[in-house]
Protein backbone atom coordinates (compact mmCIF):
# COMPACT_ATOMS: atom_id res chain seq x y z
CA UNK A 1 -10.75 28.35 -24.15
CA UNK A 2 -9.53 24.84 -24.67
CA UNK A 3 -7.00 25.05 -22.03
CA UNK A 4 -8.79 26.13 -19.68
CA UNK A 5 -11.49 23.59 -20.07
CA UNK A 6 -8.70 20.74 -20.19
CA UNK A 7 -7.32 22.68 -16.59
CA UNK A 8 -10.53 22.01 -15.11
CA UNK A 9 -11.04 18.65 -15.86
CA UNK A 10 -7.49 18.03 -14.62
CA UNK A 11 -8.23 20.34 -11.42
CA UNK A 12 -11.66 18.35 -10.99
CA UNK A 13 -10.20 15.29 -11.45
CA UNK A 14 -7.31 15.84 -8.62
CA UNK A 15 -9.86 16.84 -6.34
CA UNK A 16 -12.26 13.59 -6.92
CA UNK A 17 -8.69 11.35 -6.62
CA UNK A 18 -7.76 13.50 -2.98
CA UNK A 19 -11.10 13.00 -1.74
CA UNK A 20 -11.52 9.48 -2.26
CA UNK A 21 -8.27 8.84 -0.82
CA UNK A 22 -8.41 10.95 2.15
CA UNK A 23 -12.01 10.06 3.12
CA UNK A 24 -11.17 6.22 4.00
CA UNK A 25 -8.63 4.49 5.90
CA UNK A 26 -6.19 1.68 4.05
CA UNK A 27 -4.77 -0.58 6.73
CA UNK A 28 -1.63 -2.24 5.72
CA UNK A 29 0.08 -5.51 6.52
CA UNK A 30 3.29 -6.56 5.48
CA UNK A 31 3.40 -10.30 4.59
CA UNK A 32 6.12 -12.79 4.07
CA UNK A 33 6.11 -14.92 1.01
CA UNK A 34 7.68 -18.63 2.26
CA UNK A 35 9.35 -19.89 -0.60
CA UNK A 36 12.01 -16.54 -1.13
CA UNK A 37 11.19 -14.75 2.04
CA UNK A 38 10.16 -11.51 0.15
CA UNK A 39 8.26 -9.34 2.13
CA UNK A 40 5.51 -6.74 0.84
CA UNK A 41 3.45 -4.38 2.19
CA UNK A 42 -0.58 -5.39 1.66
CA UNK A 43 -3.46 -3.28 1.43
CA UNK A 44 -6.33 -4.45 3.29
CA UNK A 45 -8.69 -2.74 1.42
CA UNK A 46 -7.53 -4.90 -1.87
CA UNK A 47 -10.93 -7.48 -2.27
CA UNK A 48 -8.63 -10.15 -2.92
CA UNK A 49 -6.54 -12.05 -1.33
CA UNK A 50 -2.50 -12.07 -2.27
CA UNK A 51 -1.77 -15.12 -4.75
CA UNK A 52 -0.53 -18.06 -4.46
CA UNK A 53 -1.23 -18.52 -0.44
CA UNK A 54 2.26 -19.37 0.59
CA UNK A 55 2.34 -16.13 2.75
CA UNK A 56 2.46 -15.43 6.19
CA UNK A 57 1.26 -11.90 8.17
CA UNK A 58 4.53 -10.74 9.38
CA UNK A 59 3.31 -7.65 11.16
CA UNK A 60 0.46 -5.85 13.22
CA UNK A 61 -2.10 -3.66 11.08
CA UNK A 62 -0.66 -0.06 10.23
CA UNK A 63 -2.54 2.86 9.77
CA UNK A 64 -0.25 4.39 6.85
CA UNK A 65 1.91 3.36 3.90
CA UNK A 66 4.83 5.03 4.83
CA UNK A 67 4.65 3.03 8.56
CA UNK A 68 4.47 0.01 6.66
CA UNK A 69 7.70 1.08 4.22
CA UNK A 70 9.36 1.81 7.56
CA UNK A 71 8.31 -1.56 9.03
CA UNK A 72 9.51 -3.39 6.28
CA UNK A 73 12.54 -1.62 6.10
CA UNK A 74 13.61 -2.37 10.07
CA UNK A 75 12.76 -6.14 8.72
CA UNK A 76 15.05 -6.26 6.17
CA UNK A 77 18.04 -4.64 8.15
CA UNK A 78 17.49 -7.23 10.62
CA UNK A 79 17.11 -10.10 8.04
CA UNK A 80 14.07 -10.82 8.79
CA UNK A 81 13.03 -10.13 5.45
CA UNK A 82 14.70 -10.21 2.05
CA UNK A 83 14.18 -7.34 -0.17
């Protein structure tokens, strides 16, 4: 009986995590710090802003992690960005 409980409070808690996630929209940014030239992808829906300020927007909001990753990694092969 234990195990099951514990499998439904696991189960439960997957579900609550997938709908939160799915229900909203997390527009990403990748930025460019100045002083190594590091980019990293942003989330927008993050309350704060990325510290220290020595960071520029480097790109156009995306709709999805993964278009960021692949945004930052046509940057990087074209040295636009380091790592």
């Amino acid at each position: 009986m234990r195990r099951f409980s514990v499998l439904c409070a696991a189960s439960l808690a997957v579900s609550a995590f997938a709908a939160t996630t799915s229900a909203q929209a997390n527009p990403y940014h990748l930025i460019r710090w100045s002083d190594t030239g590091f980019c990293q992808i942003w989330d927008e829906s993050v309350p704060v802003a990325p510290w220290p300020a020595n960071f520029t927007v480097v790109s156009k909001q995306l709709p999805t992690f993964a278009d960021a990753l692949n945004r930052k990694d046509g940057m990087v092969h074209a040295g636009k960005c380091a790592f």
